[in-house]
N, C-alpha and C. Protein backbone atom coordinates (compact mmCIF):
# COMPACT_ATOMS: atom_id res chain seq x y z
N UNK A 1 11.14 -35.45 -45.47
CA UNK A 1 10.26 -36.15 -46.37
C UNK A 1 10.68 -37.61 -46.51
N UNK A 2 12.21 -38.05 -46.37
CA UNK A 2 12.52 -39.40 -46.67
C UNK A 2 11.84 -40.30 -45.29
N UNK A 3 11.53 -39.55 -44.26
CA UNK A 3 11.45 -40.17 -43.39
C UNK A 3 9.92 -41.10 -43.36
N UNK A 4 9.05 -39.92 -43.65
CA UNK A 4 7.76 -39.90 -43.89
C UNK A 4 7.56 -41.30 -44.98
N UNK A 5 8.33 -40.96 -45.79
CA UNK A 5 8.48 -42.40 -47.31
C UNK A 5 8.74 -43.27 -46.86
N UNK A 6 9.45 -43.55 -45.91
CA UNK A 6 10.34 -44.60 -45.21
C UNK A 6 8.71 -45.33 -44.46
N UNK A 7 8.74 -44.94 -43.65
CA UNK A 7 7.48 -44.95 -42.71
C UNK A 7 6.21 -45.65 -43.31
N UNK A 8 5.60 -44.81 -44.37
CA UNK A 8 5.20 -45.40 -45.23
C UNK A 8 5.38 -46.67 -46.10
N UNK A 9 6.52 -46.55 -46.42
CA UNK A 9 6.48 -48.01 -47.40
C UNK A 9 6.70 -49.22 -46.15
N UNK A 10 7.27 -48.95 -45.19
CA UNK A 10 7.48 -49.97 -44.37
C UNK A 10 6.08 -50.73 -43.87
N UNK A 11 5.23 -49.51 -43.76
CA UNK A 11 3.63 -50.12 -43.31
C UNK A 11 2.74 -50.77 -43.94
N UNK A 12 3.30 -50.12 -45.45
CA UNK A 12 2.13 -50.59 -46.34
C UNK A 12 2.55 -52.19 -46.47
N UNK A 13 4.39 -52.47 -46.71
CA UNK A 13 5.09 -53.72 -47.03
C UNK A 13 4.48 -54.61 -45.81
N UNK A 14 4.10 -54.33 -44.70
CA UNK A 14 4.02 -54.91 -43.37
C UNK A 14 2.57 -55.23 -43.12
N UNK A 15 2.25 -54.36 -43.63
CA UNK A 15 0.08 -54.72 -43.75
C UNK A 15 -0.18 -56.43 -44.93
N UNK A 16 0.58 -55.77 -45.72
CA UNK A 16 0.69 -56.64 -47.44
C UNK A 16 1.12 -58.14 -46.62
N UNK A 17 2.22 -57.73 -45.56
CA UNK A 17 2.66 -59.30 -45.34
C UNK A 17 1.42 -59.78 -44.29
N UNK A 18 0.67 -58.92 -43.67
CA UNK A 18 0.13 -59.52 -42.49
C UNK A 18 -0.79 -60.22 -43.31
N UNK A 19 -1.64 -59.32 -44.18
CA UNK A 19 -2.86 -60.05 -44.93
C UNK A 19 -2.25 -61.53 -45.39
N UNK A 20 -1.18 -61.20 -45.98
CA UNK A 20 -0.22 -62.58 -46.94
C UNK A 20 -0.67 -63.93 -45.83
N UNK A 21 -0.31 -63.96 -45.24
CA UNK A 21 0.07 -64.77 -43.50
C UNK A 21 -1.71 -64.99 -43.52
N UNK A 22 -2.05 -64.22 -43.04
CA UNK A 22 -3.64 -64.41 -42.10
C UNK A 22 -4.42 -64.89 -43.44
N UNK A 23 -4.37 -64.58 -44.65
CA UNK A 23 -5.34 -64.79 -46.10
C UNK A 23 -4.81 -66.64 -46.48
N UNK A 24 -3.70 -66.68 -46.28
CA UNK A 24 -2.85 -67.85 -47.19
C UNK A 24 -3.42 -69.01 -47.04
N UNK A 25 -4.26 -69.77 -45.58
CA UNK A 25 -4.77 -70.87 -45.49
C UNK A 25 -6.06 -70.68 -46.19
N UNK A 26 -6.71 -69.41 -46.45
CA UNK A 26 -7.77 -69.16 -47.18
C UNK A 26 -7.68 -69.54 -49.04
N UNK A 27 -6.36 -69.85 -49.49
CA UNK A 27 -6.40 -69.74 -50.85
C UNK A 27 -6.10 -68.19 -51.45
N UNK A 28 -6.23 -67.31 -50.22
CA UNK A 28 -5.73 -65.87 -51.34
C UNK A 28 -4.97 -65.41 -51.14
N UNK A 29 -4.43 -65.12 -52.32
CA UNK A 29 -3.24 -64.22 -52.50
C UNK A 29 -2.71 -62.83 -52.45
N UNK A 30 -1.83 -62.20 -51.62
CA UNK A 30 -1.95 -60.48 -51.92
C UNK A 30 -0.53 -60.28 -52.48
N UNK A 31 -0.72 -59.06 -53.00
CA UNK A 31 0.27 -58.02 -53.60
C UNK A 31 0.50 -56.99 -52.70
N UNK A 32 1.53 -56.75 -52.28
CA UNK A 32 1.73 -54.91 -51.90
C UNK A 32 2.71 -54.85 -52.91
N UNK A 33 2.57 -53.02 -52.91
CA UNK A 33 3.10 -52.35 -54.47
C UNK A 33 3.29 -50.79 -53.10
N UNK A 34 5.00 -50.96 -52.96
CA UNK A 34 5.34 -49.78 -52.09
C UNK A 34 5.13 -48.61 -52.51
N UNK A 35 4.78 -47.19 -52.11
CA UNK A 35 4.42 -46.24 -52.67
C UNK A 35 5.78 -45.54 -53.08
N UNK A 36 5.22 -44.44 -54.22
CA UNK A 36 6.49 -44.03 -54.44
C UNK A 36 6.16 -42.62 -55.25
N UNK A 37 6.96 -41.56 -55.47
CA UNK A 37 6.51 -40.66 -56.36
C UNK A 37 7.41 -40.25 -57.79
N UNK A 38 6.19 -40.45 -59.05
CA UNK A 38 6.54 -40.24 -60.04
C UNK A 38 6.73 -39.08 -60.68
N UNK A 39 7.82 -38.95 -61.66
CA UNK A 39 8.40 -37.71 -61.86
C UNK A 39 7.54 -36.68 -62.75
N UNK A 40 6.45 -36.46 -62.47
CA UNK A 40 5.74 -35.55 -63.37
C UNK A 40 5.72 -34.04 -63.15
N UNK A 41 5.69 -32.83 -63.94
CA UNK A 41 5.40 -31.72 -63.73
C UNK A 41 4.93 -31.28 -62.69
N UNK A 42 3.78 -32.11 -61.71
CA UNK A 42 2.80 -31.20 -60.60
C UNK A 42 3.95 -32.10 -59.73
N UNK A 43 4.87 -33.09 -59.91
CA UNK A 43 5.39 -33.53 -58.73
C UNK A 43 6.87 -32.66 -58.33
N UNK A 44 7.47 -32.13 -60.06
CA UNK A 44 8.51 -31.57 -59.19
C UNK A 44 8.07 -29.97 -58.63
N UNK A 45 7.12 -29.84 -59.11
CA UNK A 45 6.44 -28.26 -58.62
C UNK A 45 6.12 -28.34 -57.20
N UNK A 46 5.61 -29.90 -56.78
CA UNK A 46 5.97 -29.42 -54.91
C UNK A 46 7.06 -30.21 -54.65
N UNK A 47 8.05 -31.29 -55.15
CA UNK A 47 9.11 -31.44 -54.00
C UNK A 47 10.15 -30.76 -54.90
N UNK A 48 9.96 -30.31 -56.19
CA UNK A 48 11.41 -28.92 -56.36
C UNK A 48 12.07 -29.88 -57.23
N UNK A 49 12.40 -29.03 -58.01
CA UNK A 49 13.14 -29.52 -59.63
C UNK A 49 14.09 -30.31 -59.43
N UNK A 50 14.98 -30.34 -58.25
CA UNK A 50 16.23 -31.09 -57.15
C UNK A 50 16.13 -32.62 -56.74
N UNK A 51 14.38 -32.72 -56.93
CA UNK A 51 14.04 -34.35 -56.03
C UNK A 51 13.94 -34.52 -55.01
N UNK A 52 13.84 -32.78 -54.12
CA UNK A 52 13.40 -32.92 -52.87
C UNK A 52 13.79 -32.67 -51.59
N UNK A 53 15.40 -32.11 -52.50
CA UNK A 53 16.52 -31.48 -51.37
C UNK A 53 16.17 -30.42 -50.93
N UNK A 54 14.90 -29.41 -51.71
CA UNK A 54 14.60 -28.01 -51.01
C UNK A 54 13.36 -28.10 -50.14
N UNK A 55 13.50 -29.34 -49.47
CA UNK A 55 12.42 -29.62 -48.46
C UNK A 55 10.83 -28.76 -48.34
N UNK A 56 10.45 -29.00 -49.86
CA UNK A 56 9.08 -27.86 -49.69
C UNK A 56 8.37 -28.63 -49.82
N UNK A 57 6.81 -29.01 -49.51
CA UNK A 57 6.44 -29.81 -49.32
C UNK A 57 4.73 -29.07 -49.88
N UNK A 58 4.11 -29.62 -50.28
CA UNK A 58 2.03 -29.50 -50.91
C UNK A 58 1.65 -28.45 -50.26
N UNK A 59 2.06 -28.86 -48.57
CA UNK A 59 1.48 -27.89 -48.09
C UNK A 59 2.10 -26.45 -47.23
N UNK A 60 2.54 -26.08 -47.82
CA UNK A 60 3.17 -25.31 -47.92
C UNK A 60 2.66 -24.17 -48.98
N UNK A 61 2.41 -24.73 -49.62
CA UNK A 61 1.65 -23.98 -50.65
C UNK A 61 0.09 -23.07 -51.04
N UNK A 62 0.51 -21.65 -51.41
CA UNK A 62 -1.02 -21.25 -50.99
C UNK A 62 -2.16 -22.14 -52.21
């Protein structure tokens, strides 16, 4: 799963900069906001009360 996160935030940070670059002579500005998961009830019910060490994953689930 860290890998998958990894992967992710790297693309989204890397899209955020391309727009940044290609938008900037235009006057606009972007934000990227890396993804991440918050600690709520339905979140530790699929990655596990642990934070994710019992590698179970959404789908997995009936």
């Amino acid at each position: 799963m860290e890998t998958r996160t990894a992967l992710v935030t790297a693309a989204a940070l890397g899209l955020g900069q391309e727009f940044a670059v290609t938008l900037a002579p235009y006057g606009i500005t972007v934000n990227a906001i890396a993804p991440s998961m918050v600690r709520t009830a339905t979140a530790q019910r699929t990655v596990g009360a642990d934070g994710g060490s019992s590698r179970t994953s959404a789908r997995s689930r009936p």
